[in-house]
PDB file of N, CA and C in Angstrom:
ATOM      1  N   UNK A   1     148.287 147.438 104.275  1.00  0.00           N
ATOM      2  CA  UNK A   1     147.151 147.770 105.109  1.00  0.00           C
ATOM      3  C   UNK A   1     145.920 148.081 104.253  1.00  0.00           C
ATOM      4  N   UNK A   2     145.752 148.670 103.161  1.00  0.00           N
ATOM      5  CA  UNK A   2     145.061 148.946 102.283  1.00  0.00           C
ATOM      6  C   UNK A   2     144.477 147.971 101.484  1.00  0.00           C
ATOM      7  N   UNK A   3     144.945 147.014 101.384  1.00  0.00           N
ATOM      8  CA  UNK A   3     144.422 145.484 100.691  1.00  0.00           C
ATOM      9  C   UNK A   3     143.788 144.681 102.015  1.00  0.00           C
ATOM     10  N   UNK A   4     144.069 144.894 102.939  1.00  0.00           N
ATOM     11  CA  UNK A   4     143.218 144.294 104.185  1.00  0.00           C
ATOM     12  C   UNK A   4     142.225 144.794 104.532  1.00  0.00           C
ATOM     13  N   UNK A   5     141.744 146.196 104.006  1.00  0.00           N
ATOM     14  CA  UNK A   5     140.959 147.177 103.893  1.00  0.00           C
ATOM     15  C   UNK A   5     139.990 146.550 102.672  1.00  0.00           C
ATOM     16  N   UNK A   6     140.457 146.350 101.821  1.00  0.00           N
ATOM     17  CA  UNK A   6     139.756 146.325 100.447  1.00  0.00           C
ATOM     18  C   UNK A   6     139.047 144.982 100.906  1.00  0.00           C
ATOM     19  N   UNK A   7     139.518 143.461 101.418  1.00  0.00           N
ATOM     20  CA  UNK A   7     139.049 142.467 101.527  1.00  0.00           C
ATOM     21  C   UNK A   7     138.540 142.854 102.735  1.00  0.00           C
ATOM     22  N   UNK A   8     138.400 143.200 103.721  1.00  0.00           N
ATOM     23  CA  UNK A   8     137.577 143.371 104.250  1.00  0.00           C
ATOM     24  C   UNK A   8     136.469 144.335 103.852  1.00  0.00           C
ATOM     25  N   UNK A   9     136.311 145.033 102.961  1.00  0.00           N
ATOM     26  CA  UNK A   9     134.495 145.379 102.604  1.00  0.00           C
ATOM     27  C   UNK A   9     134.408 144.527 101.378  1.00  0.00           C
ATOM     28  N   UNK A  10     134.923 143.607 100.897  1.00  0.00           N
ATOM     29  CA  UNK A  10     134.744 142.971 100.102  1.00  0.00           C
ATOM     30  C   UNK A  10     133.727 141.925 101.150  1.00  0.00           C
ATOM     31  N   UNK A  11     134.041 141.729 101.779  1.00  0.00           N
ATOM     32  CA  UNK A  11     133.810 140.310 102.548  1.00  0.00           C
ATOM     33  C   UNK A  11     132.305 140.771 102.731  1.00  0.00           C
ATOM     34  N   UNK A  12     132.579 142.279 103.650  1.00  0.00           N
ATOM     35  CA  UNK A  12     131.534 142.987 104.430  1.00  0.00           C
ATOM     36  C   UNK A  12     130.188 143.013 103.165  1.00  0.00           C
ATOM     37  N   UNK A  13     130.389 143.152 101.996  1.00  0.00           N
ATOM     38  CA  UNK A  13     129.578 143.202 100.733  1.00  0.00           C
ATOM     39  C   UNK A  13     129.036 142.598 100.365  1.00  0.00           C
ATOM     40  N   UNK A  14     129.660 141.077 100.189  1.00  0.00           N
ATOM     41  CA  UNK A  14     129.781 139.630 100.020  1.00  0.00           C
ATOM     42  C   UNK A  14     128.469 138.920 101.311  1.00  0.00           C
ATOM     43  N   UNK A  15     128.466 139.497 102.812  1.00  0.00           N
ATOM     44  CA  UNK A  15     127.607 139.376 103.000  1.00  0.00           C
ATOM     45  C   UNK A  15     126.447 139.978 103.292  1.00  0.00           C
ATOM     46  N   UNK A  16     126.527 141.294 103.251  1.00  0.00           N
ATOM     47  CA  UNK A  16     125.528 142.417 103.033  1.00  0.00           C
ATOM     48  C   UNK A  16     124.631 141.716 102.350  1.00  0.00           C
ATOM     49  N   UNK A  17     125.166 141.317 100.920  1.00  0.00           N
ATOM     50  CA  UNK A  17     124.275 140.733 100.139  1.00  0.00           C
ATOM     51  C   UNK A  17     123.607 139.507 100.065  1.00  0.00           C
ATOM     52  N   UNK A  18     124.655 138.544 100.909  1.00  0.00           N
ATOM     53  CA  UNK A  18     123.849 137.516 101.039  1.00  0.00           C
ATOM     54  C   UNK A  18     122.525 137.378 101.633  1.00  0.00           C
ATOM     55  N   UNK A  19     122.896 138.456 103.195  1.00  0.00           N
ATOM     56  CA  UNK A  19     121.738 138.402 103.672  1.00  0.00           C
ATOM     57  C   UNK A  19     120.609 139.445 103.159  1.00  0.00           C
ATOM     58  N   UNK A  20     120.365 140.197 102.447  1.00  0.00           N
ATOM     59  CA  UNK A  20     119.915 140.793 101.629  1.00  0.00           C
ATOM     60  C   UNK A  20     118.548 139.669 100.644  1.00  0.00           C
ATOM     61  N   UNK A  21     119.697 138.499  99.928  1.00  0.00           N
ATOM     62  CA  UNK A  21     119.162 137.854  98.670  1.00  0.00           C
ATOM     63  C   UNK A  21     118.357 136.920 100.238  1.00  0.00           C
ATOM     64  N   UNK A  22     118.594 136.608 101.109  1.00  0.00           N
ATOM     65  CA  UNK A  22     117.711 136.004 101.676  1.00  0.00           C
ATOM     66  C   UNK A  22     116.492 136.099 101.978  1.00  0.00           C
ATOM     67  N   UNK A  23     116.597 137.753 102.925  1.00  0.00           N
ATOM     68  CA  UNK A  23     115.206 138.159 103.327  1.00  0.00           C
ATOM     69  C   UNK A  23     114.424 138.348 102.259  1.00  0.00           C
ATOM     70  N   UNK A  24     114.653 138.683 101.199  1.00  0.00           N
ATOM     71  CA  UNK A  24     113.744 139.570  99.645  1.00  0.00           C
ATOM     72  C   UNK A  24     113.236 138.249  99.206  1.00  0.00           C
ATOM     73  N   UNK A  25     113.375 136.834  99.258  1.00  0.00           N
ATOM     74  CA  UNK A  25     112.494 135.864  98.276  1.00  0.00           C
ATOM     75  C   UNK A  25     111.759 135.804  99.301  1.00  0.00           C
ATOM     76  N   UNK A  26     110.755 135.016  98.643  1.00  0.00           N
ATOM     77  CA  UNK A  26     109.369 134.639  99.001  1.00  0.00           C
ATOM     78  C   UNK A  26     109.608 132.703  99.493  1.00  0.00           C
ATOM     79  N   UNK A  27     109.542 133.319 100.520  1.00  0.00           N
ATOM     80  CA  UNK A  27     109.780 131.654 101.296  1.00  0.00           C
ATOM     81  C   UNK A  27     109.269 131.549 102.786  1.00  0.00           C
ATOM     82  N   UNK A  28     108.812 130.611 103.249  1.00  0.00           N
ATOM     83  CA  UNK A  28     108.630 130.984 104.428  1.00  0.00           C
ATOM     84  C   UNK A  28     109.197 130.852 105.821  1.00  0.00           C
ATOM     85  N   UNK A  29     108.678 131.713 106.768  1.00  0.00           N
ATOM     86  CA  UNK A  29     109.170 132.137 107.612  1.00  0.00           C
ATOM     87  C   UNK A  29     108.681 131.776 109.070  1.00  0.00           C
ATOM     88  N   UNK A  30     109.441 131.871 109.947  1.00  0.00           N
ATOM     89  CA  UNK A  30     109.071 131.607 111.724  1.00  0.00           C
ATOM     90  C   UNK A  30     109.194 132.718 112.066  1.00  0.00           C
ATOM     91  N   UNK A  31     108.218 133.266 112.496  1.00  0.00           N
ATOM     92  CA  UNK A  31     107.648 134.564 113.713  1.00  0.00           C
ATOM     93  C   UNK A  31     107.218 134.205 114.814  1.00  0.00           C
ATOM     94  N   UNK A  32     107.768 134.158 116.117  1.00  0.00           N
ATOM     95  CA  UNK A  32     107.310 133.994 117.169  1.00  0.00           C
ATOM     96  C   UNK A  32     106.420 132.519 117.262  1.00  0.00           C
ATOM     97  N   UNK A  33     107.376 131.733 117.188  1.00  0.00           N
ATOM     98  CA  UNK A  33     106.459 130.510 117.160  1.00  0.00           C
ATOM     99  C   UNK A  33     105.829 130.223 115.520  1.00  0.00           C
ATOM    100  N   UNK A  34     105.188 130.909 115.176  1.00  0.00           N
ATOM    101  CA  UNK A  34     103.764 130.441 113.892  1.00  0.00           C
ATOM    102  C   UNK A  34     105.024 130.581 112.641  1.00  0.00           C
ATOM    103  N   UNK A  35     104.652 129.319 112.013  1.00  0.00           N
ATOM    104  CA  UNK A  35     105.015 129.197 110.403  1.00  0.00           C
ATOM    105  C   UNK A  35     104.462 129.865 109.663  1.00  0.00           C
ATOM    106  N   UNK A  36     104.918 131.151 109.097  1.00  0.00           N
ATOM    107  CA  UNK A  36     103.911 132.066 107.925  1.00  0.00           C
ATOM    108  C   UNK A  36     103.955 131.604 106.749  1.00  0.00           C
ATOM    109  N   UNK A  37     103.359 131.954 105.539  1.00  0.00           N
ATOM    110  CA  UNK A  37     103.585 131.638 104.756  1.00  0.00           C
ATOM    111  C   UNK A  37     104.679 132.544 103.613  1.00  0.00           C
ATOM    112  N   UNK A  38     104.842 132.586 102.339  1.00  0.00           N
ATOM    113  CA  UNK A  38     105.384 133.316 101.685  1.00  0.00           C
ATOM    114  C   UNK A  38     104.657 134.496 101.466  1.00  0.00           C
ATOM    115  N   UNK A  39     105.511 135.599 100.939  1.00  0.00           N
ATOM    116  CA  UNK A  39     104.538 136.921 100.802  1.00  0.00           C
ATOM    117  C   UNK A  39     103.905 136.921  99.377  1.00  0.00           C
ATOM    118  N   UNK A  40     104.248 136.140  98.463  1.00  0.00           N
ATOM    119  CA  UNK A  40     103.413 135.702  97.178  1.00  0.00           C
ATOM    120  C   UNK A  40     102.551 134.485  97.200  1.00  0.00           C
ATOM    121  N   UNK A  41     101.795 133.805  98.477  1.00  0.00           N
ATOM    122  CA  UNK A  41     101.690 132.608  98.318  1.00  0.00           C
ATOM    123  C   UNK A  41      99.964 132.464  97.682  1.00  0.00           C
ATOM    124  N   UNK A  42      99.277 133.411  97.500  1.00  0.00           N
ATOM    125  CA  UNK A  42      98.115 134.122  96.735  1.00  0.00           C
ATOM    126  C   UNK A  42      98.313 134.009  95.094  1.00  0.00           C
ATOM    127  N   UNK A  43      99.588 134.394  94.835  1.00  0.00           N
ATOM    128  CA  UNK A  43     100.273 134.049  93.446  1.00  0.00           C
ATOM    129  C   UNK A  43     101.039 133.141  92.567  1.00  0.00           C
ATOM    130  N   UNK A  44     101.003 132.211  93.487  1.00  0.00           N
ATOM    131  CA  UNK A  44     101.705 130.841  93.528  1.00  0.00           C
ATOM    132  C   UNK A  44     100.680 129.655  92.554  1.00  0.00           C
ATOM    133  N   UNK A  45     101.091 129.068  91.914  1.00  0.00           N
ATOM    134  CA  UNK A  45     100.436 128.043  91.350  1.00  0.00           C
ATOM    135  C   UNK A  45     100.277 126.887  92.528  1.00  0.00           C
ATOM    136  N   UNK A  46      99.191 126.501  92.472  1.00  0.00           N
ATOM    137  CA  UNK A  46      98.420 125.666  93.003  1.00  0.00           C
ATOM    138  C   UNK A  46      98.781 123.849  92.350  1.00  0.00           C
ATOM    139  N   UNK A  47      99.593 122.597  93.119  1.00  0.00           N
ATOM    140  CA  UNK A  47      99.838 122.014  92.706  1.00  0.00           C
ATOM    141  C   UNK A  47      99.098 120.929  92.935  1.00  0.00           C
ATOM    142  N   UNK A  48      98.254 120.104  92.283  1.00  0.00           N
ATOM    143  CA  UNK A  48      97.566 119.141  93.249  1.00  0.00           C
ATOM    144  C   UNK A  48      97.161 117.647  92.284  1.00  0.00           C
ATOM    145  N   UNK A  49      97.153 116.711  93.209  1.00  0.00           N
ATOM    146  CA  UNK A  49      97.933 115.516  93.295  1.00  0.00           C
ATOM    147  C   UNK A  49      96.539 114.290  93.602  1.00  0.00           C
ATOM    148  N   UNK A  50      95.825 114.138  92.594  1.00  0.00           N
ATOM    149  CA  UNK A  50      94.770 113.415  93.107  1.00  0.00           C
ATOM    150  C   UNK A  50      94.862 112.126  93.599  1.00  0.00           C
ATOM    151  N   UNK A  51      93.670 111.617  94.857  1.00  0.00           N
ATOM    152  CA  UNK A  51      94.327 110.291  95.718  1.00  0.00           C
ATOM    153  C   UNK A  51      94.265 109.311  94.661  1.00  0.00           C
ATOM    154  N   UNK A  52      95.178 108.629  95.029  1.00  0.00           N
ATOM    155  CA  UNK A  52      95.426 107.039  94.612  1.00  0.00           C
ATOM    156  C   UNK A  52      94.803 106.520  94.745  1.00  0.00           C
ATOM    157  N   UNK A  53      95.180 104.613  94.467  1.00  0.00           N
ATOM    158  CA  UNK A  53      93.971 103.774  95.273  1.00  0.00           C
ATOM    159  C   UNK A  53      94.984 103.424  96.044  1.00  0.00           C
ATOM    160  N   UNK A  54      94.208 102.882  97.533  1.00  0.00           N
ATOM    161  CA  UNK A  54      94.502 102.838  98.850  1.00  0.00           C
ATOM    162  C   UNK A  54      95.535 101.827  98.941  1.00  0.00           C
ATOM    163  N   UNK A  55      95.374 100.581  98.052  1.00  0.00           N
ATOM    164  CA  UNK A  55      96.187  99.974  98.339  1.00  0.00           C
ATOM    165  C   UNK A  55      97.252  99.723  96.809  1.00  0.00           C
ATOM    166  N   UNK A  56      98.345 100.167  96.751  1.00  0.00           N
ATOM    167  CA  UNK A  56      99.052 100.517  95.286  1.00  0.00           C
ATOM    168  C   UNK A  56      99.340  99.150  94.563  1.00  0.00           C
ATOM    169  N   UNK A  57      99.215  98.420  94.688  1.00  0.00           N
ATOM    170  CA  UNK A  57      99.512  96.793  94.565  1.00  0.00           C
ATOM    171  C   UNK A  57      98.481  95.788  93.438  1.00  0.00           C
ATOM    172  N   UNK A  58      97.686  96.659  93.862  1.00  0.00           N
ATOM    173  CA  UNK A  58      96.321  95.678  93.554  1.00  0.00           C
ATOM    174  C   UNK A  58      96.412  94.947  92.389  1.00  0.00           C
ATOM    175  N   UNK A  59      97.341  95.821  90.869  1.00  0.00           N
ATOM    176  CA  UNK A  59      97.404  95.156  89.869  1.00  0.00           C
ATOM    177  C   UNK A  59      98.524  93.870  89.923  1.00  0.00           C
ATOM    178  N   UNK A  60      99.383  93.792  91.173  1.00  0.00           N
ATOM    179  CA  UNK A  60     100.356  92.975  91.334  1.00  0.00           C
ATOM    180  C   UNK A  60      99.842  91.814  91.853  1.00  0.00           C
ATOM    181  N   UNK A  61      98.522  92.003  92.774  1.00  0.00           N
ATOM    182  CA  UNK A  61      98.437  90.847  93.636  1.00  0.00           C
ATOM    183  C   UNK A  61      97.435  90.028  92.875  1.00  0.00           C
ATOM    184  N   UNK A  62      96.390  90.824  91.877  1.00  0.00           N
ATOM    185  CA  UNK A  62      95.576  90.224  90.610  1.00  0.00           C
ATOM    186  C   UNK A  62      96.144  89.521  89.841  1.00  0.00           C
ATOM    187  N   UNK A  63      97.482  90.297  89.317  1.00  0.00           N
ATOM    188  CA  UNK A  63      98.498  88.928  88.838  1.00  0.00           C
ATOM    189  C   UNK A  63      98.564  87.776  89.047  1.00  0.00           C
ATOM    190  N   UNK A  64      99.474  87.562  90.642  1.00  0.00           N
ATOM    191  CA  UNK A  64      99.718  86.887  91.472  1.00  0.00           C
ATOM    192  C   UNK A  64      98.441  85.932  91.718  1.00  0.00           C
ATOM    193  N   UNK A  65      97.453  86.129  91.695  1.00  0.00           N
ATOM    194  CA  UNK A  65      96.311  85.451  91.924  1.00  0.00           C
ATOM    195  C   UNK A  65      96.444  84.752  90.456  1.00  0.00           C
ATOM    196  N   UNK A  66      96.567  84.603  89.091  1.00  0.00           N
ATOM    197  CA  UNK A  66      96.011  84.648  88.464  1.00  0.00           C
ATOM    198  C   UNK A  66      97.179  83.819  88.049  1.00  0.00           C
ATOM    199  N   UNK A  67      97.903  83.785  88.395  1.00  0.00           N
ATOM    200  CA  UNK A  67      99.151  83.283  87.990  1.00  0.00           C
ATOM    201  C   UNK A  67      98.927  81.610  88.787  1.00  0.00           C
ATOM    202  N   UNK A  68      98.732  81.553  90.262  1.00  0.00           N
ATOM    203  CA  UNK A  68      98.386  80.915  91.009  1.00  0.00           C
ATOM    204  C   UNK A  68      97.671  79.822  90.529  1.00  0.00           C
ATOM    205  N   UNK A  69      96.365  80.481  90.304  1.00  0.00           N
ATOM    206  CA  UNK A  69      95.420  79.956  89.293  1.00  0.00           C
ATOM    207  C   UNK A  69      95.690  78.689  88.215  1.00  0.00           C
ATOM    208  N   UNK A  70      96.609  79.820  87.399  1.00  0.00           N
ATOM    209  CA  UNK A  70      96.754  79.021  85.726  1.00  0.00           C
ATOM    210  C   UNK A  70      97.346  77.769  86.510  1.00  0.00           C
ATOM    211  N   UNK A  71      98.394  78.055  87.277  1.00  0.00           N
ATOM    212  CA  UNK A  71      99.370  76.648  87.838  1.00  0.00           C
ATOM    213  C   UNK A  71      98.519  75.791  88.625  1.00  0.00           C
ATOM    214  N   UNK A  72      97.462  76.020  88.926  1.00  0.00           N
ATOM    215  CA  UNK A  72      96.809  74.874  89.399  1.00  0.00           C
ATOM    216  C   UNK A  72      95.637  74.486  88.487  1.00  0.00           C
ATOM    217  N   UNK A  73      95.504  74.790  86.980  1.00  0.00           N
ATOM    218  CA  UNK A  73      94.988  74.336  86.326  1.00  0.00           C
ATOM    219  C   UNK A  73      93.322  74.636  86.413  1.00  0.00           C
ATOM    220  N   UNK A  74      93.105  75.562  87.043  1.00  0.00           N
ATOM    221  CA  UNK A  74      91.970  76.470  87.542  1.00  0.00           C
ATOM    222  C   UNK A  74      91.675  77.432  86.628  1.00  0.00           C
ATOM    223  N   UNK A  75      91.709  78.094  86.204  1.00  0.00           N
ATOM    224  CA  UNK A  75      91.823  79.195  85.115  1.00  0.00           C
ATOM    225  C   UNK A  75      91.746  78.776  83.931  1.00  0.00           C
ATOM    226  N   UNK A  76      90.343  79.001  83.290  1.00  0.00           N
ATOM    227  CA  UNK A  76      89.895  79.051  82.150  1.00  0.00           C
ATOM    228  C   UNK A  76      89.764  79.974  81.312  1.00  0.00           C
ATOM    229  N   UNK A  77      90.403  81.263  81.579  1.00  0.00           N
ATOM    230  CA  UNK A  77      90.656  81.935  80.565  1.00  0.00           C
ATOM    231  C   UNK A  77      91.699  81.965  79.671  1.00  0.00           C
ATOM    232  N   UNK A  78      92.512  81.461  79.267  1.00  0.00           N
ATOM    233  CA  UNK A  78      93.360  81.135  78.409  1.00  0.00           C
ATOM    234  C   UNK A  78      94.546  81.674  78.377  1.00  0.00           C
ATOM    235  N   UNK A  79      95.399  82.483  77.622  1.00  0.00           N
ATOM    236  CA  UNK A  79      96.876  82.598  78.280  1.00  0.00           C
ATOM    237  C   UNK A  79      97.154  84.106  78.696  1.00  0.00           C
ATOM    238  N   UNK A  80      98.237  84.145  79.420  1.00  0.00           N
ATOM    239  CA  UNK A  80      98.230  85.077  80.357  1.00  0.00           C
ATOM    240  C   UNK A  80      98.197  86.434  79.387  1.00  0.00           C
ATOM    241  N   UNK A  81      97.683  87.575  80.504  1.00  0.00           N
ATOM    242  CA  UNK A  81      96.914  88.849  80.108  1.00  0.00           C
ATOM    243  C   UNK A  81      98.506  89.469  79.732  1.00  0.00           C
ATOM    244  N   UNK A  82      98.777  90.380  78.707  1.00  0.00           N
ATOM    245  CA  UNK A  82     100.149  91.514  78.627  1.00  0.00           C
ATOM    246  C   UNK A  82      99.526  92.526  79.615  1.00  0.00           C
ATOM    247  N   UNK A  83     100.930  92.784  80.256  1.00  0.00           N
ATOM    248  CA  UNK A  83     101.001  93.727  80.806  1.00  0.00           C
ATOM    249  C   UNK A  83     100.346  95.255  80.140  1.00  0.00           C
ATOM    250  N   UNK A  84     100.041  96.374  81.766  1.00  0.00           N
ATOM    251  CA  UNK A  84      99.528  97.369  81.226  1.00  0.00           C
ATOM    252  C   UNK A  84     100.508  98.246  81.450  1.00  0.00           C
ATOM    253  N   UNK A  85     100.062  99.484  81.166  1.00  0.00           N
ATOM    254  CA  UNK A  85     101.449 100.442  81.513  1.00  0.00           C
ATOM    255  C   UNK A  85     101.631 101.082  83.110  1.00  0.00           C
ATOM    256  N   UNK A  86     102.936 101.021  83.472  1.00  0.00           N
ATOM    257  CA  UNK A  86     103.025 100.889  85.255  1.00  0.00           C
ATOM    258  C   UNK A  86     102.204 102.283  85.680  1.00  0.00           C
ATOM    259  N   UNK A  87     102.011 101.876  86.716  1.00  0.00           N
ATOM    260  CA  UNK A  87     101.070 103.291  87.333  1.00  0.00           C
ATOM    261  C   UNK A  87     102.448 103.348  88.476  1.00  0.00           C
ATOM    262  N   UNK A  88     101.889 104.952  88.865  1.00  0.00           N
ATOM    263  CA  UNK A  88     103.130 105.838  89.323  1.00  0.00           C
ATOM    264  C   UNK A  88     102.128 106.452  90.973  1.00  0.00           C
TER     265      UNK A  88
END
Protein backbone atom coordinates (compact mmCIF):
# COMPACT_ATOMS: atom_id res chain seq x y z
CA UNK A 1 0.00 0.00 0.00
CA UNK A 2 2.83 2.30 0.66
CA UNK A 3 4.51 1.99 -2.80
CA UNK A 4 1.07 2.87 -4.36
CA UNK A 5 1.33 5.81 -2.16
CA UNK A 6 4.82 6.71 -3.21
CA UNK A 7 3.84 6.39 -7.15
CA UNK A 8 1.12 8.07 -6.73
CA UNK A 9 2.77 11.56 -5.56
CA UNK A 10 5.32 10.66 -7.75
CA UNK A 11 2.96 10.88 -10.63
CA UNK A 12 1.05 13.80 -8.69
CA UNK A 13 4.77 15.71 -8.90
CA UNK A 14 5.57 14.57 -12.27
CA UNK A 15 2.63 16.63 -13.17
CA UNK A 16 2.56 19.43 -10.78
CA UNK A 17 5.51 20.17 -12.66
CA UNK A 18 4.70 19.75 -15.90
CA UNK A 19 2.08 22.04 -15.67
CA UNK A 20 4.10 24.41 -13.79
CA UNK A 21 7.13 24.33 -16.74
CA UNK A 22 4.20 25.28 -18.98
CA UNK A 23 2.54 28.28 -17.61
CA UNK A 24 6.21 30.02 -16.53
CA UNK A 25 7.69 30.24 -20.40
CA UNK A 26 7.04 32.94 -22.42
CA UNK A 27 4.81 31.78 -25.25
CA UNK A 28 1.71 32.75 -26.28
CA UNK A 29 -1.50 32.56 -25.12
CA UNK A 30 -5.60 32.56 -25.76
CA UNK A 31 -7.63 34.73 -23.34
CA UNK A 32 -11.07 34.94 -24.07
CA UNK A 33 -10.97 34.84 -27.65
CA UNK A 34 -7.65 37.39 -28.34
CA UNK A 35 -4.16 35.82 -29.12
CA UNK A 36 -1.73 37.62 -26.57
CA UNK A 37 1.46 37.79 -26.99
CA UNK A 38 4.46 36.46 -24.81
CA UNK A 39 5.27 38.22 -21.53
CA UNK A 40 8.94 38.95 -22.91
CA UNK A 41 7.90 39.81 -26.38
CA UNK A 42 9.51 43.64 -25.81
CA UNK A 43 12.76 41.50 -25.23
CA UNK A 44 12.73 39.28 -27.95
CA UNK A 45 14.99 39.75 -30.92
CA UNK A 46 13.43 41.08 -33.79
CA UNK A 47 13.79 38.75 -36.93
CA UNK A 48 13.35 40.19 -40.31
CA UNK A 49 13.38 38.89 -43.71
CA UNK A 50 13.67 41.39 -46.57
CA UNK A 51 11.14 41.02 -49.77
CA UNK A 52 12.30 39.09 -52.58
CA UNK A 53 11.74 39.64 -56.13
CA UNK A 54 8.18 38.92 -56.99
CA UNK A 55 8.73 36.54 -59.30
CA UNK A 56 11.72 33.89 -57.94
CA UNK A 57 12.52 32.46 -61.39
CA UNK A 58 13.61 35.23 -63.28
CA UNK A 59 17.28 34.01 -63.40
CA UNK A 60 15.82 30.61 -64.77
CA UNK A 61 13.60 31.92 -67.39
CA UNK A 62 16.69 34.49 -68.66
CA UNK A 63 18.44 31.31 -69.09
CA UNK A 64 15.83 29.62 -70.81
CA UNK A 65 15.47 32.54 -73.10
CA UNK A 66 18.95 32.58 -73.86
CA UNK A 67 19.41 29.19 -74.34
CA UNK A 68 16.46 29.33 -76.91
CA UNK A 69 18.24 31.93 -78.57
CA UNK A 70 21.81 30.36 -79.02
CA UNK A 71 19.71 27.23 -80.68
CA UNK A 72 18.23 29.25 -83.11
CA UNK A 73 21.35 30.84 -84.02
CA UNK A 74 20.13 34.32 -82.79
CA UNK A 75 22.50 35.15 -80.13
CA UNK A 76 25.50 36.95 -80.70
CA UNK A 77 27.00 36.96 -77.68
CA UNK A 78 29.13 34.11 -77.68
CA UNK A 79 29.17 31.11 -75.34
CA UNK A 80 27.01 30.47 -72.65
CA UNK A 81 27.20 32.73 -69.35
CA UNK A 82 28.56 30.29 -65.89
CA UNK A 83 26.32 30.08 -63.59
CA UNK A 84 25.84 32.46 -60.48
CA UNK A 85 25.45 31.42 -57.02
CA UNK A 86 21.67 30.05 -56.27
CA UNK A 87 19.57 32.59 -54.52
CA UNK A 88 17.49 31.29 -51.58
Amino acid sequence: MAIHKLFESKRFALVGCALLGMTAVGCQTTVGGQTLPSAYYLNDDVQYFPMGPEFRLSRQVEALEAYKLRQQGLDQSGPAPTPGPPVN
